[in-house]
C-alpha atoms as a PDB file:
ATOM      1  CA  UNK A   1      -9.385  11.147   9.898  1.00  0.00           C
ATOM      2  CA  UNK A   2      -9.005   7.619  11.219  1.00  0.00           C
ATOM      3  CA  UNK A   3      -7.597   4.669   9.395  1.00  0.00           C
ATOM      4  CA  UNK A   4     -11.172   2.820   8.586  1.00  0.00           C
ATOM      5  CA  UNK A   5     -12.112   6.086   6.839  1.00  0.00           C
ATOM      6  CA  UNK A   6      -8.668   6.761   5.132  1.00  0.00           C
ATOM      7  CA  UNK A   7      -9.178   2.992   3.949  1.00  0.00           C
ATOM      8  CA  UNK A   8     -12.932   3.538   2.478  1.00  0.00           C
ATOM      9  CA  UNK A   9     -11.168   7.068   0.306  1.00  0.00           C
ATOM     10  CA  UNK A  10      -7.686   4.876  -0.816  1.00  0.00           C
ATOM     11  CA  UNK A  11      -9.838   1.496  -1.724  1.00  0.00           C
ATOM     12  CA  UNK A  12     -12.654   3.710  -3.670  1.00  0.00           C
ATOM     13  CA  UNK A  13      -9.280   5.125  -5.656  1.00  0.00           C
ATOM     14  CA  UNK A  14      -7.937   1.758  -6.601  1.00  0.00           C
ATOM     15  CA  UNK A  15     -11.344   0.901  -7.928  1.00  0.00           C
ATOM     16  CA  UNK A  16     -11.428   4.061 -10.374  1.00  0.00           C
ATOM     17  CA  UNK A  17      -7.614   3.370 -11.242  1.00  0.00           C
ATOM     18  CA  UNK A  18      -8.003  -0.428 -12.072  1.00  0.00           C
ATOM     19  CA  UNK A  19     -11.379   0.221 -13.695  1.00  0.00           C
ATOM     20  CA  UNK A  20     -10.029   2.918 -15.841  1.00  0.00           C
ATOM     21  CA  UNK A  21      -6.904   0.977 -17.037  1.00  0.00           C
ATOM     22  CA  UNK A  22      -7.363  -2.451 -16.344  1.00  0.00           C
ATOM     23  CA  UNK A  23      -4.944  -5.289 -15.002  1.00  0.00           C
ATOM     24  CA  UNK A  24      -1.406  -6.339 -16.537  1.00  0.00           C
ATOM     25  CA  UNK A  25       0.420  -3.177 -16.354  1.00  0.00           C
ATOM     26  CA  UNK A  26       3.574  -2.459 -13.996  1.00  0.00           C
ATOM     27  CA  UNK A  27       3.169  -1.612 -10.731  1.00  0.00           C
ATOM     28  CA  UNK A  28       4.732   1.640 -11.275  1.00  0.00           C
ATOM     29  CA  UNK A  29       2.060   2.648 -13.586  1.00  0.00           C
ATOM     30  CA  UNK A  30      -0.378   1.894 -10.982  1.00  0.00           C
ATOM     31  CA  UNK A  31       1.329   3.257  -7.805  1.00  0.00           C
ATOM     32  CA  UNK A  32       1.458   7.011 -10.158  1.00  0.00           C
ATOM     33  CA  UNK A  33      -2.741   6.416 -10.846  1.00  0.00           C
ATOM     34  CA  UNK A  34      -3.019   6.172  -7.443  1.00  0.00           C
ATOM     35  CA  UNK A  35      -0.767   8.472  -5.973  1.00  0.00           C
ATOM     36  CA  UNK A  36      -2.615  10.708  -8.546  1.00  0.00           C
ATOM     37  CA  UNK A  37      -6.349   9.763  -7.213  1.00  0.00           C
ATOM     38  CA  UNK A  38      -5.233  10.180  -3.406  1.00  0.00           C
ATOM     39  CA  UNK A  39      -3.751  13.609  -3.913  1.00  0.00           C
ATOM     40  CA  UNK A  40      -7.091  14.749  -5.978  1.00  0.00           C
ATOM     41  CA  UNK A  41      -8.920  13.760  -2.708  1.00  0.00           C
ATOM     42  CA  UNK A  42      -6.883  16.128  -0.699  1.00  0.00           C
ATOM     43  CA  UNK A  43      -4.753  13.663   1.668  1.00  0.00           C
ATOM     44  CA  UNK A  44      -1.068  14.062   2.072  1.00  0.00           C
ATOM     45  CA  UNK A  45       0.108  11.281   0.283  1.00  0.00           C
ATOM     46  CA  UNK A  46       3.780   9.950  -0.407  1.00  0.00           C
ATOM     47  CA  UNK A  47       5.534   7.424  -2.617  1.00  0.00           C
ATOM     48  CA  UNK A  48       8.508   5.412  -2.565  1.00  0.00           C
ATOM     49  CA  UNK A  49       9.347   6.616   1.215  1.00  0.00           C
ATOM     50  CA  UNK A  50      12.368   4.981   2.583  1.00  0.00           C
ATOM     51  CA  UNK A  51      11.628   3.109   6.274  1.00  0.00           C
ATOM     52  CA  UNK A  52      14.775   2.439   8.694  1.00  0.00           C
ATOM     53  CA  UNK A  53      14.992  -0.771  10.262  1.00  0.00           C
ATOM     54  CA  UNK A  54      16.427  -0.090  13.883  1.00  0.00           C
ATOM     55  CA  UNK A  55      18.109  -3.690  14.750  1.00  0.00           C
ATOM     56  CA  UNK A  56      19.375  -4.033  18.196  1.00  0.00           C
ATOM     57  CA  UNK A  57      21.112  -0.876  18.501  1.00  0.00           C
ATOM     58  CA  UNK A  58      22.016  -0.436  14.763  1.00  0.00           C
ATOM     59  CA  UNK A  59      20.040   1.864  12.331  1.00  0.00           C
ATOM     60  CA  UNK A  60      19.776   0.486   8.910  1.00  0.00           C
ATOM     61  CA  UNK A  61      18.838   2.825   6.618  1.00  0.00           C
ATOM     62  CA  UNK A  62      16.482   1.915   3.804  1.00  0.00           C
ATOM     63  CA  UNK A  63      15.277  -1.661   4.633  1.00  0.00           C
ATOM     64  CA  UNK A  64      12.427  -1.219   2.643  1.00  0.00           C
ATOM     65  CA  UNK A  65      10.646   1.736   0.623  1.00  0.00           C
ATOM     66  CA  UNK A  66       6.773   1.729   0.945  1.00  0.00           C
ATOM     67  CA  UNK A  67       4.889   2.247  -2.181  1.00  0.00           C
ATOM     68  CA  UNK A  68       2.725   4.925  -0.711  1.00  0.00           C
ATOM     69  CA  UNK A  69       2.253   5.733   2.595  1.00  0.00           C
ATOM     70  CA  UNK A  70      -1.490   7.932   3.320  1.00  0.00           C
ATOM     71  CA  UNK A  71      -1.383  10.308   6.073  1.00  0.00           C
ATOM     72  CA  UNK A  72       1.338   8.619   8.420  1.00  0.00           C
ATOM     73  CA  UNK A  73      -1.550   6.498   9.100  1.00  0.00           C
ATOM     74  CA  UNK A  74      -1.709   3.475   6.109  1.00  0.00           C
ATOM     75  CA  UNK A  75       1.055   1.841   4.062  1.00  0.00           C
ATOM     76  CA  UNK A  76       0.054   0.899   0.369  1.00  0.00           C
ATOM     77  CA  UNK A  77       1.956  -1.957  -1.175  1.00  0.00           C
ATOM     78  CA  UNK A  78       0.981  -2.611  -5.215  1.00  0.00           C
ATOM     79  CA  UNK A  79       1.446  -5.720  -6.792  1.00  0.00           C
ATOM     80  CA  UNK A  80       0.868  -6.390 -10.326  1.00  0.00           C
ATOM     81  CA  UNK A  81       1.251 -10.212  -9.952  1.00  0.00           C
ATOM     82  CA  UNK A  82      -0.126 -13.444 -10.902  1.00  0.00           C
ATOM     83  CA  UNK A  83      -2.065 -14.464  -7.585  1.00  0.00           C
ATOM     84  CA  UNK A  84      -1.275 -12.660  -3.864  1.00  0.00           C
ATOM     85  CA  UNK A  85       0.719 -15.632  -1.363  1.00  0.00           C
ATOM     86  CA  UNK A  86       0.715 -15.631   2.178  1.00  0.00           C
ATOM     87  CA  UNK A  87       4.460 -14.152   1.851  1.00  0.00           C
ATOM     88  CA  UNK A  88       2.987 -11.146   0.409  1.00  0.00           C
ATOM     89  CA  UNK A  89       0.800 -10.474   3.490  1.00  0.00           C
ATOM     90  CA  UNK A  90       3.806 -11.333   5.680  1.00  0.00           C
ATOM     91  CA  UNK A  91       5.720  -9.081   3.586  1.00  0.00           C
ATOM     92  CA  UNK A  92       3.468  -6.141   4.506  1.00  0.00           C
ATOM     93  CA  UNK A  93       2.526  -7.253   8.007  1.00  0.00           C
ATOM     94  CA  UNK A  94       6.544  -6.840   8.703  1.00  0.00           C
ATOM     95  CA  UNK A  95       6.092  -3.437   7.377  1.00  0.00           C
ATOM     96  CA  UNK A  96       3.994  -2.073   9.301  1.00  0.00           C
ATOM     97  CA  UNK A  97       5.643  -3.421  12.431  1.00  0.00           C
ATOM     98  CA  UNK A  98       9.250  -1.701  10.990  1.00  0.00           C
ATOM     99  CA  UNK A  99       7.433   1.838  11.046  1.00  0.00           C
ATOM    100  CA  UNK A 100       4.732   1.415  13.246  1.00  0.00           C
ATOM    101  CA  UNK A 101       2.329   1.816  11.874  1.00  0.00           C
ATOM    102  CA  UNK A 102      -1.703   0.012  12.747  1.00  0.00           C
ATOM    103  CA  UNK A 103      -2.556  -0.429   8.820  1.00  0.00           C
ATOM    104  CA  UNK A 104      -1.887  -1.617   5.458  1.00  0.00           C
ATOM    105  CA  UNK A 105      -3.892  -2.129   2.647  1.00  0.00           C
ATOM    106  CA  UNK A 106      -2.284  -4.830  -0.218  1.00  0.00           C
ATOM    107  CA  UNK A 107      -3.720  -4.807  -3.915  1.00  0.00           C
ATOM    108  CA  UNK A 108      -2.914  -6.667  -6.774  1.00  0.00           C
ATOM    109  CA  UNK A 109      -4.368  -4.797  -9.773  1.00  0.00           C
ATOM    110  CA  UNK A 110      -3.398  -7.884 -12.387  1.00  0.00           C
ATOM    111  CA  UNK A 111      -7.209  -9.470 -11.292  1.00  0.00           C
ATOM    112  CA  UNK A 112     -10.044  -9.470 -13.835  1.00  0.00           C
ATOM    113  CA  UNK A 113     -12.025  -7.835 -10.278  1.00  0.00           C
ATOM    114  CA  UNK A 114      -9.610  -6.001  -7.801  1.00  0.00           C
ATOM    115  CA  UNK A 115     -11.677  -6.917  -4.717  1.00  0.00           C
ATOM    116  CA  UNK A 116      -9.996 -10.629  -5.454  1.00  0.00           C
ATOM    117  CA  UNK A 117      -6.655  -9.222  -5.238  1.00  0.00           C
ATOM    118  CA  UNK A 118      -6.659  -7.258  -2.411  1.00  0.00           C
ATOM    119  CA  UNK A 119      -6.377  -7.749   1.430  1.00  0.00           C
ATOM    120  CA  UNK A 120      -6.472  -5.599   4.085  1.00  0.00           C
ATOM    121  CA  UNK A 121      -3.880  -5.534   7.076  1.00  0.00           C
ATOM    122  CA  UNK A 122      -4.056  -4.590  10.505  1.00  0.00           C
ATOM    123  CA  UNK A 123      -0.375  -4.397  12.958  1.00  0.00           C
ATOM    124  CA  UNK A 124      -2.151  -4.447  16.508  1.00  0.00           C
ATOM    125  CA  UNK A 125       0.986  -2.990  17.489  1.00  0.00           C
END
């Protein structure tokens, strides 16, 4: 399945999640109601997965954990947050560079409509 068509399945997930429970909770709350909608649409799906940071020659173990990562092929990163920044994006953008991988998708589920918190990221590696 290719990363346009993993996107279409995880965005149609965050839809159902947010409309079925709504903006202002924690992110963790929302990264578990998605993690849960992914896995009911059959993809391999994992949460919280540690990423090394290889620096020069030095390995640096957990530089950052992604939220959810979709098939080795898309990074999810949740925010629950007043409005997304440009440092957000960045924030993403640099992860998928660290694990190389082409793309990221970045929602904000504390927006009255999700579409307005949500951005989609591509690393052109």
């Amino acid at each position: 399945m290719t990363e346009d068509e993993l996107s279409n399945i995880i965005i149609g997930c965050a839809l159902k999640v947010h409309k079925v429970i709504g903006p202002g909770l924690l992110e963790s709350v929302y990264e578990e109601c998605l993690y849960h909608e992914i896995r009911k649409n059959n993809l391999n799906v994992s949460k919280q997965v540690p990423i090394p940071l290889f620096y020069e020659d030095v390995r640096i173990d957990c530089s950052f954990r992604a939220d959810l990562i979709v098939e080795d092929k898309v990074i999810i990163e949740i925010k629950s947050i007043k409005k997304l920044e440009d440092i957000h994006i960045a924030q993403i953008l640099s992860y998928l560079r660290i694990s190389k991988i082409k793309l990221g998708l970045l929602f904000n589920f504390n927006e009255i409509l999700l579409m307005n918190g949500f951005k989609r990221v591509v690393n052109n590696l």
